[in-house]
Each structure stands twice: as structure tokens, then as C-alpha cells.
C-alpha atoms as a PDB file:
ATOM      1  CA  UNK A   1     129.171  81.540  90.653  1.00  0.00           C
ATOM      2  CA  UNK A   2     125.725  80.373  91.743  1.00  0.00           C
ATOM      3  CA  UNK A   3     123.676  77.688  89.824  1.00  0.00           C
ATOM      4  CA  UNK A   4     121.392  77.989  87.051  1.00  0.00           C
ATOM      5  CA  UNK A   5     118.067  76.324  86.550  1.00  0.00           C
ATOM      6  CA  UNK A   6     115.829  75.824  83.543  1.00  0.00           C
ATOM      7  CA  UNK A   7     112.791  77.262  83.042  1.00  0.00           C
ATOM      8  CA  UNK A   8     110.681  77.889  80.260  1.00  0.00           C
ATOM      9  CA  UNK A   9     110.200  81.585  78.784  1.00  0.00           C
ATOM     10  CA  UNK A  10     107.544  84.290  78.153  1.00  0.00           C
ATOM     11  CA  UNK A  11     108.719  86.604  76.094  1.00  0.00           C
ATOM     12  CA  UNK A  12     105.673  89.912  76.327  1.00  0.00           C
ATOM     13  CA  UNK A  13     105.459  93.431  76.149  1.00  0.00           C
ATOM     14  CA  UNK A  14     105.458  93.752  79.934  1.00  0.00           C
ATOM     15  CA  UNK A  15     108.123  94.225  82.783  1.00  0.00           C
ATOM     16  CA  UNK A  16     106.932  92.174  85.374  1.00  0.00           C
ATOM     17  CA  UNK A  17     108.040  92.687  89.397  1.00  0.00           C
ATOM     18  CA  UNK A  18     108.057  90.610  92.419  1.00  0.00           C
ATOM     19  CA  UNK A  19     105.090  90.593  93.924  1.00  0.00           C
ATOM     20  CA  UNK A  20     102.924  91.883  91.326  1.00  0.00           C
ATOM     21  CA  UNK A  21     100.228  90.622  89.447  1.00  0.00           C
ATOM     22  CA  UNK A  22     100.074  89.506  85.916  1.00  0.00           C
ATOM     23  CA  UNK A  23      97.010  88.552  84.497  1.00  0.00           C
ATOM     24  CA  UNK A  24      97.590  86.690  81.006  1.00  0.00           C
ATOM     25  CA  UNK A  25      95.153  85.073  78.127  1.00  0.00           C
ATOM     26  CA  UNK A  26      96.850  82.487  76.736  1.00  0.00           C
ATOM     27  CA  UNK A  27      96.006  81.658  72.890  1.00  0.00           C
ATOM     28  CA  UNK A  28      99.239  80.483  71.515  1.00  0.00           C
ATOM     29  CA  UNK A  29      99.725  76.714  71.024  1.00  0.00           C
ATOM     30  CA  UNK A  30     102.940  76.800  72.209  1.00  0.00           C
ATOM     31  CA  UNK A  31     102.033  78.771  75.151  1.00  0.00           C
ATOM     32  CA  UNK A  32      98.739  76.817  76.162  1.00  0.00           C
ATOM     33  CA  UNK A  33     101.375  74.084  75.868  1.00  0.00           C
ATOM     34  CA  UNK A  34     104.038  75.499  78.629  1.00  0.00           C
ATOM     35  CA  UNK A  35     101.312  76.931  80.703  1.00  0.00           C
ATOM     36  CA  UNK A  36      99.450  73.539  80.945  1.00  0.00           C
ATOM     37  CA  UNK A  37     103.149  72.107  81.972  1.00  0.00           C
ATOM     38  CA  UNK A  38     103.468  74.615  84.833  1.00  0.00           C
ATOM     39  CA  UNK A  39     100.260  73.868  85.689  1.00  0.00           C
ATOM     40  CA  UNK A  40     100.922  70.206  86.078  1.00  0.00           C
ATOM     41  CA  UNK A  41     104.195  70.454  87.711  1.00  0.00           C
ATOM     42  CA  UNK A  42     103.247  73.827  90.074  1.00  0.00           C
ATOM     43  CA  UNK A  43     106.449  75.128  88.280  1.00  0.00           C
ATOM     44  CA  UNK A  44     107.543  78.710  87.461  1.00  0.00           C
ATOM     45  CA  UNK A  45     107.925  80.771  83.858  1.00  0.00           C
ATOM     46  CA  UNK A  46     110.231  83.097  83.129  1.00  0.00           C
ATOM     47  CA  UNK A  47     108.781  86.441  81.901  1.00  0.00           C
ATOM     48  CA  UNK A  48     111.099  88.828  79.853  1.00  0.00           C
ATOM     49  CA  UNK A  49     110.391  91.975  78.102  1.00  0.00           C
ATOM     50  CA  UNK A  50     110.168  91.830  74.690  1.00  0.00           C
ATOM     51  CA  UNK A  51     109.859  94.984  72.749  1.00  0.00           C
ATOM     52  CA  UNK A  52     109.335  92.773  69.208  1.00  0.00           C
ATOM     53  CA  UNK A  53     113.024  93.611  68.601  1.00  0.00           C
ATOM     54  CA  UNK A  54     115.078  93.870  71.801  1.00  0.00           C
ATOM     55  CA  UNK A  55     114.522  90.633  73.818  1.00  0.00           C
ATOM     56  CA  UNK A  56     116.058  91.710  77.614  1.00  0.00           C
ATOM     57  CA  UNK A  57     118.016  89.217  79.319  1.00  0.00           C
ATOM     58  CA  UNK A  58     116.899  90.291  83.178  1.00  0.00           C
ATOM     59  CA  UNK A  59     113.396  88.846  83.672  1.00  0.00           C
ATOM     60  CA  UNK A  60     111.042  87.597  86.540  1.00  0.00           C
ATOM     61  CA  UNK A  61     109.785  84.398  87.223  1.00  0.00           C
ATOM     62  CA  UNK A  62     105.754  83.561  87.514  1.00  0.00           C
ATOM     63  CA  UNK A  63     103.737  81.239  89.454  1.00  0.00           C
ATOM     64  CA  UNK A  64     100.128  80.643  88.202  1.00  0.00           C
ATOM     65  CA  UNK A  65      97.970  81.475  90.574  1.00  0.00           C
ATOM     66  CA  UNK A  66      94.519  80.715  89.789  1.00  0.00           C
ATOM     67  CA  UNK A  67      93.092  79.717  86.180  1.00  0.00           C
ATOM     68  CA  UNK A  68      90.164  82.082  86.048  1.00  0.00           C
ATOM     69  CA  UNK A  69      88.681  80.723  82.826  1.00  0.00           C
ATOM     70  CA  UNK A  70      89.157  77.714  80.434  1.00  0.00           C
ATOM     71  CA  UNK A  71      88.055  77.710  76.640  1.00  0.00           C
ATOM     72  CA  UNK A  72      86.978  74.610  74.748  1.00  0.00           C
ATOM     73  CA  UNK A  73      89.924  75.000  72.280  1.00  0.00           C
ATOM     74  CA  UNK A  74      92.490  75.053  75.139  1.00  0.00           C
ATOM     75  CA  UNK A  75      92.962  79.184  75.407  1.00  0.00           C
ATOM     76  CA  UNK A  76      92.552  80.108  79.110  1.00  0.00           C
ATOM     77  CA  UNK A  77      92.704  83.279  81.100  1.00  0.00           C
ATOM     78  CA  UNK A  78      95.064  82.516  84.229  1.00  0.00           C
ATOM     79  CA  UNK A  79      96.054  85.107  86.753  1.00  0.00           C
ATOM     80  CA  UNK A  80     100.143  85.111  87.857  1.00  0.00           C
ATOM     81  CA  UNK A  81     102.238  86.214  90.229  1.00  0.00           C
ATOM     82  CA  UNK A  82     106.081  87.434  89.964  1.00  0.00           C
ATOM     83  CA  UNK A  83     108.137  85.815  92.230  1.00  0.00           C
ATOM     84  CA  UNK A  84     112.351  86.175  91.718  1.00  0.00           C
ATOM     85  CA  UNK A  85     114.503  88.162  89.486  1.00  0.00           C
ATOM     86  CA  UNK A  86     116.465  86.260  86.804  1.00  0.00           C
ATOM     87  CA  UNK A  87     119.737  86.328  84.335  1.00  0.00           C
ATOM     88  CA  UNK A  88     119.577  84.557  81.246  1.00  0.00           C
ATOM     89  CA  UNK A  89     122.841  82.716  80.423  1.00  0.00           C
ATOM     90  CA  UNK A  90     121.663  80.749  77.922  1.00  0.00           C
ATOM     91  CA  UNK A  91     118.468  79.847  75.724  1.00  0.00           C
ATOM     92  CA  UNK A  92     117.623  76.655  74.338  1.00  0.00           C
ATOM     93  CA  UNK A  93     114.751  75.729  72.017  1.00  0.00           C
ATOM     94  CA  UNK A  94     114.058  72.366  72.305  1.00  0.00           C
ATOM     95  CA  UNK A  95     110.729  72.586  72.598  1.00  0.00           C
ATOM     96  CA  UNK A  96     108.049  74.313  70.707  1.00  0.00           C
ATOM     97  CA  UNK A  97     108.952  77.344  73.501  1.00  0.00           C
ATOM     98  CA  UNK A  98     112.144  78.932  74.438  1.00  0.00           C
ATOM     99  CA  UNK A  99     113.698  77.861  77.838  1.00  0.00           C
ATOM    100  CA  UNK A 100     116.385  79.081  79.715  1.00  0.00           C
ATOM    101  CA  UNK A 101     119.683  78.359  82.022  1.00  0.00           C
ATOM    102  CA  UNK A 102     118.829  80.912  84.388  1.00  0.00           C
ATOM    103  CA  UNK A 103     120.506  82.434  87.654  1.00  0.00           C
ATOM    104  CA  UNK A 104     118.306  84.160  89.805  1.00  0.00           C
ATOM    105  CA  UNK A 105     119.691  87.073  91.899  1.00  0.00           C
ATOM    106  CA  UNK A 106     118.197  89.397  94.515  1.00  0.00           C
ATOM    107  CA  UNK A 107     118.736  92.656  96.045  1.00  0.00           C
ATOM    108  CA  UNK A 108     122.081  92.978  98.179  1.00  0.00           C
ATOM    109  CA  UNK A 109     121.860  92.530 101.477  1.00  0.00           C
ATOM    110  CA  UNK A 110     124.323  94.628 103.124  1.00  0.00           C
ATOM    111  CA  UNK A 111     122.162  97.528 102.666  1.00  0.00           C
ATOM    112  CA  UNK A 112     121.832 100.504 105.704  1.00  0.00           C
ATOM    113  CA  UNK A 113     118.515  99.191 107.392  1.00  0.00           C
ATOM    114  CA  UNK A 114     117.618 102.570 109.028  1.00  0.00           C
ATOM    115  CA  UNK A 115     118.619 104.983 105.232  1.00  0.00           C
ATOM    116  CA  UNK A 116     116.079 102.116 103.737  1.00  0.00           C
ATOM    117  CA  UNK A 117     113.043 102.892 106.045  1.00  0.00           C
ATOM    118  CA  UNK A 118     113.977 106.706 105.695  1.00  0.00           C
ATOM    119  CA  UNK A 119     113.741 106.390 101.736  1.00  0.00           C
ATOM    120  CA  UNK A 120     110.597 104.438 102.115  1.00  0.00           C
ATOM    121  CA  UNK A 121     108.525 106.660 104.327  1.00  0.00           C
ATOM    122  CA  UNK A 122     109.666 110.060 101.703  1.00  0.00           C
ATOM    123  CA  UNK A 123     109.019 107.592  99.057  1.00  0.00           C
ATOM    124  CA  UNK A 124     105.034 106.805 100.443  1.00  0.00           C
ATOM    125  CA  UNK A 125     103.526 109.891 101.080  1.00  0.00           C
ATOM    126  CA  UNK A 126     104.764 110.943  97.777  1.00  0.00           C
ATOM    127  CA  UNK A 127     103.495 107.977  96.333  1.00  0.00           C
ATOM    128  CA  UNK A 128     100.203 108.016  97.770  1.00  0.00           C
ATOM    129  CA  UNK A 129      99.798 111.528  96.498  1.00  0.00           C
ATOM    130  CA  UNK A 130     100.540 110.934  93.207  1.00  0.00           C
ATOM    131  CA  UNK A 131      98.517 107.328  92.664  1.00  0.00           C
ATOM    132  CA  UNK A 132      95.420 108.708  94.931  1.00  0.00           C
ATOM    133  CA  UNK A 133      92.742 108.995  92.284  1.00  0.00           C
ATOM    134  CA  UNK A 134      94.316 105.387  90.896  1.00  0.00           C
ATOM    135  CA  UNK A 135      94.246 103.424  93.803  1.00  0.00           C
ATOM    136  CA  UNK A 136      91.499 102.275  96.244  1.00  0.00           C
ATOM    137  CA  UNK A 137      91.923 103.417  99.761  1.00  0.00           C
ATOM    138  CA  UNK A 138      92.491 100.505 101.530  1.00  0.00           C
ATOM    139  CA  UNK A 139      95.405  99.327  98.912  1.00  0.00           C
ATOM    140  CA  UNK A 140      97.202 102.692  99.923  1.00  0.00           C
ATOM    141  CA  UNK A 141      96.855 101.676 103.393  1.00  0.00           C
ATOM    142  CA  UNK A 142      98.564  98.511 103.265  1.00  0.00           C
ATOM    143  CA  UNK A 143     101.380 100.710 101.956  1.00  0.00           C
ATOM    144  CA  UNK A 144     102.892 101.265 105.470  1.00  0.00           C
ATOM    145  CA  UNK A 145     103.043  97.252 105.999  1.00  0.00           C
ATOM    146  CA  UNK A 146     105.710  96.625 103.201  1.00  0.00           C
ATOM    147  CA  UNK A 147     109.260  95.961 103.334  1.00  0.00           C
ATOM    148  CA  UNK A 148     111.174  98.577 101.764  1.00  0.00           C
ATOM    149  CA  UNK A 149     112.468  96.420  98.664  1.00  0.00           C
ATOM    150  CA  UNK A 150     108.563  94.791  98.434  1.00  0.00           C
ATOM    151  CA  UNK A 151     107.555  98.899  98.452  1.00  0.00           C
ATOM    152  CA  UNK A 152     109.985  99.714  96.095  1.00  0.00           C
ATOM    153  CA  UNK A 153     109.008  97.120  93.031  1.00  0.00           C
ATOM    154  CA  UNK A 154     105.188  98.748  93.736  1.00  0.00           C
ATOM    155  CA  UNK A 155     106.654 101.934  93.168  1.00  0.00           C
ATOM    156  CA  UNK A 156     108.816 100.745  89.970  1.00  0.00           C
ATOM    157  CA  UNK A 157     105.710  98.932  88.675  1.00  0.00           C
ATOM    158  CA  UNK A 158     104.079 102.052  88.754  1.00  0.00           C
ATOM    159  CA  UNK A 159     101.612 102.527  85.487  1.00  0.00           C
ATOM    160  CA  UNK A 160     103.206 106.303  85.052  1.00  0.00           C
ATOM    161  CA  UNK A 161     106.591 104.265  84.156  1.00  0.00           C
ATOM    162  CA  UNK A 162     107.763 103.755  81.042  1.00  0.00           C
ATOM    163  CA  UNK A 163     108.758 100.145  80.189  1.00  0.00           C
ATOM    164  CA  UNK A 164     112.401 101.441  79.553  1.00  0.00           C
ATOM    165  CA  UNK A 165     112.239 103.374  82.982  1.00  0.00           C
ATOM    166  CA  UNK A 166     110.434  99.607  84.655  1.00  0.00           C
ATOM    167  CA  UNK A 167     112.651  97.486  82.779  1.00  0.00           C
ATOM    168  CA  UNK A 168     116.098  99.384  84.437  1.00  0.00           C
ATOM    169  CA  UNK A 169     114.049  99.183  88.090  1.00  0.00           C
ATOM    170  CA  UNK A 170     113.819  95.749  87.710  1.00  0.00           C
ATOM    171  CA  UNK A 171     117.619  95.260  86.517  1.00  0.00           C
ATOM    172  CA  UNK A 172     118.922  97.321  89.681  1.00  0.00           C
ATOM    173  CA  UNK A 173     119.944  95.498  92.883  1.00  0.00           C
ATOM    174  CA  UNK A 174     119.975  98.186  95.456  1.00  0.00           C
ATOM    175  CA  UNK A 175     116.478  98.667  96.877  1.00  0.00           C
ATOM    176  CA  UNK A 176     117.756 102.315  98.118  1.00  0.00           C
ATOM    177  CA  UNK A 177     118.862 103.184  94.895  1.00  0.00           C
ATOM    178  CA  UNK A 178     115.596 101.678  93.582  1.00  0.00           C
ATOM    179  CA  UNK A 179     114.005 103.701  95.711  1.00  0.00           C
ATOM    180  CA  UNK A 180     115.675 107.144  95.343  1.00  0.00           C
ATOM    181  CA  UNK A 181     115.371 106.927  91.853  1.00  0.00           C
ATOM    182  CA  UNK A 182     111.711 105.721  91.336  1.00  0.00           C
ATOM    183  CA  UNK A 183     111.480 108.481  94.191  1.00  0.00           C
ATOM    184  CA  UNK A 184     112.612 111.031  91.872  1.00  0.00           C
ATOM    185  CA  UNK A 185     110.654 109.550  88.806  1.00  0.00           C
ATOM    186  CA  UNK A 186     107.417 109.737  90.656  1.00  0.00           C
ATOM    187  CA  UNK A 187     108.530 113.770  91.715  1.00  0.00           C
ATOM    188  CA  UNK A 188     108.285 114.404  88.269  1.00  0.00           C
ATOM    189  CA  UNK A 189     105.286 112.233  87.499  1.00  0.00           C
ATOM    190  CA  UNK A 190     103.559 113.925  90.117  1.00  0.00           C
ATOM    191  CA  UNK A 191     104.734 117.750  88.558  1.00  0.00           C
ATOM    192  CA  UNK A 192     102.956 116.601  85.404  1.00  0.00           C
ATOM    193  CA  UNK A 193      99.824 115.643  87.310  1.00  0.00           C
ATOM    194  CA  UNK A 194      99.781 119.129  88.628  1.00  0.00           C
ATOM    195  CA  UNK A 195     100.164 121.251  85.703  1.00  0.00           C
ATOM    196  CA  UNK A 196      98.149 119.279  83.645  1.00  0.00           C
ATOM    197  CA  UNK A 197      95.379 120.021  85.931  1.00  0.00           C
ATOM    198  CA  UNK A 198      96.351 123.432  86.426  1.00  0.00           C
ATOM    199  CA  UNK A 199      95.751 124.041  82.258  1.00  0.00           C
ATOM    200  CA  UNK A 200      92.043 122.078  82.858  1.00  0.00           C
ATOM    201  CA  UNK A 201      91.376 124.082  85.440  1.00  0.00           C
ATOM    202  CA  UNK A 202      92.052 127.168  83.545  1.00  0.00           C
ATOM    203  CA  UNK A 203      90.070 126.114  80.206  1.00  0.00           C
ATOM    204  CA  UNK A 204      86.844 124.519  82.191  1.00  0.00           C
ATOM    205  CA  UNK A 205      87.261 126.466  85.377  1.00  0.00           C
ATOM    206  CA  UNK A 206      85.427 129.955  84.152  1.00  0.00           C
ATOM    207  CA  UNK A 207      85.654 129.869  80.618  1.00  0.00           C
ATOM    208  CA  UNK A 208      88.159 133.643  81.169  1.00  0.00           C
ATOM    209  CA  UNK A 209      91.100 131.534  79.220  1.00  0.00           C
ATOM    210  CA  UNK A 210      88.967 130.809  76.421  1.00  0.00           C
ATOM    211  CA  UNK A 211      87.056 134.191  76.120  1.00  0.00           C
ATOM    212  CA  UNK A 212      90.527 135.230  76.133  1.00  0.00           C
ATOM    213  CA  UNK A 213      92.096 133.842  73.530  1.00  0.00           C
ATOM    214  CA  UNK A 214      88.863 133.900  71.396  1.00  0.00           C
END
């Protein structure tokens, strides 16, 4: 079994992925507390989805990137960055925020290398269709430059996602079936897109469905 370490926990209303962002404003004593701790110690948090009942035990760890403001009372807006998965084996609360014995785990390795790139070129032009009108140009073209896995926790970060649906991304460690089902998620997704603007385009096209039903 591998080795746990100790690191303190967020508990939000967010599933947070490798590689993404997570921009935070910290207001809590106890968590302008920890975050001034990581700060000092360029250490990691945990972050776990919390849904204000269900408190997941698969989380991410953060590293503080850049403090982007500082208030006289000690709040502070601070941008983050996920890093590695996590398992929770056990929580402590010996200080005024939870910590935890930790394990952190990664995709598996043994993985086909050439199904991987065939999953992630379907999965990006479907992706890129679907998050056009979302996403600046030049952040879709970077697209092509990913590793599968790094592709596949954009795709599973996805704002279309549910946190349910992010949450079970995160927990998976196959990238291909990470991929083939945030594939299929954002088929769907994108079948939504289109009918919703199909029934805009019929109300505000010509005004013919309105006269219609008038």
C-alpha cells in the first residue's frame, strides 16, 4: 500500500481537476489561517467536494499560485492550481481546519497509447464544437498540444457537467474511459445546444411560429 501524507482540507462546492484553475476568496478565519500556512511553507491543500451534506472522500490537491489581492482584515483573493488526485483515509481536526492522511493516486499506466490518441482526437473536434462560443480561439488551439489524460480532465471540467457527472470524472482512473465517457456526455451536451437553438431560431427567426400559435 503506498504512503499517506497530511495535508490540510478545503471542503467547497467545487470538483476541482489537475491542471485547472481555481480561483478562491478566502474570508474564513480558519481558512485565512491554512492558506497563510501554505503560503509560508509553498505547501499544497486538499480540495474536496462538499455538497453541505455529502463530504466526498476523492479530492485534488492545490498549489497557490499567485495572491491577487490582500484585505486589511486578512481576507485575500488567491488564484490556485490542481495538481494530484487524492484518497482520504483519515481526517483529523487538530487544528481550527480539517486535515487529512491522504494517498494520492493517478491514472494507470498500462493504458493502449495509440486507442488513447484515437479517443482524444474524436474527443477534440467534438469538443471544440460544442465549447466554441465559450472559449477564446487561441485556448482551443492549444487543445491539440495536450496529453490525452491532461485533455481529458479539460473535458471533465467542462462547465456543461454536473458536479455529480465532474465529481465521478475525477474518481475514475482510466483516462480512455475518462475520455469515452466525457466523450459521450459532451454528444449529448452538444444535442441540447442544437435544439435549443433550433426552438430560438424558430420563435425569433420570422415570427411564422408565433403568428402560428397566436
Amino acid at each position: 500500500m503506498s504512503s499517506t501524507i497530511k495535508i490540510p482540507l478545503f471542503p467547497l462546492g467545487v470538483v476541482l481537476f489537475p491542471g485547472m484553475p481555481l480561483p478562491l476568496h478566502i474570508f474564513e478565519e480558519r481558512y485565512k489561517l491554512m492558506i497563510s500556512e501554505c503560503i509560508d511553507s509553498d505547501s499544497v491543500f486538499g480540495v474536496v467536494y462538499y455538497t453541505g451534506e455529502n463530504f466526498y472522500r476523492i479530492g485534488c490537491t492545490s498549489m497557490i499560485k499567485q495572491i491577487l489581492k490582500k484585505f486589511d482584515d486578512g481576507r485575500m483573493n488567491i488564484l490556485a492550481e490542481g495538481r494530484e488526485r487524492f484518497a482520504i483515509h483519515h481526517i483529523t481536526n487538530d487544528k481550527p481546519y480539517l486535515q487529512g492522511e491522504v494517498e494520492i493516486f493517478d491514472d494507470k499506466t498500462s493504458e493502449n497509447k495509440t486507442e488513447l490518441r484515437d479517443l482524444s482526437a474524436a474527443a477534440s473536434h467534438l469538443y471544440k464544437q460544442t465549447v466554441k462560443n465559450l472559449t477564446p480561439q487561441e485556448s482551443l488551439e492549444l487543445i491539440g498540444s495536450l496529453e490525452p489524460k491532461e485533455f481529458s480532465f479539460l473535458i471533465a471540467a467542462s462547465s456543461g457537467f454536473s458536479l455529480n457527472e465532474k465529481q465521478a470524472f475525477l474518481e475514475m482512473t482510466s483516462t480512455a474511459e475518462r475520455l469515452k465517457k466525457s466523450t459521450s456526455a459532451l454528444m449529448r451536451m452538444s444535442e441540447r445546444q442544437k435544439a435549443t437553438k433550433e426552438i430560438e431560431s424558430m420563435i425569433s427567426g420570422n415570427g411564422y411560429l408565433h403568428n402560428k400559435i397566436l
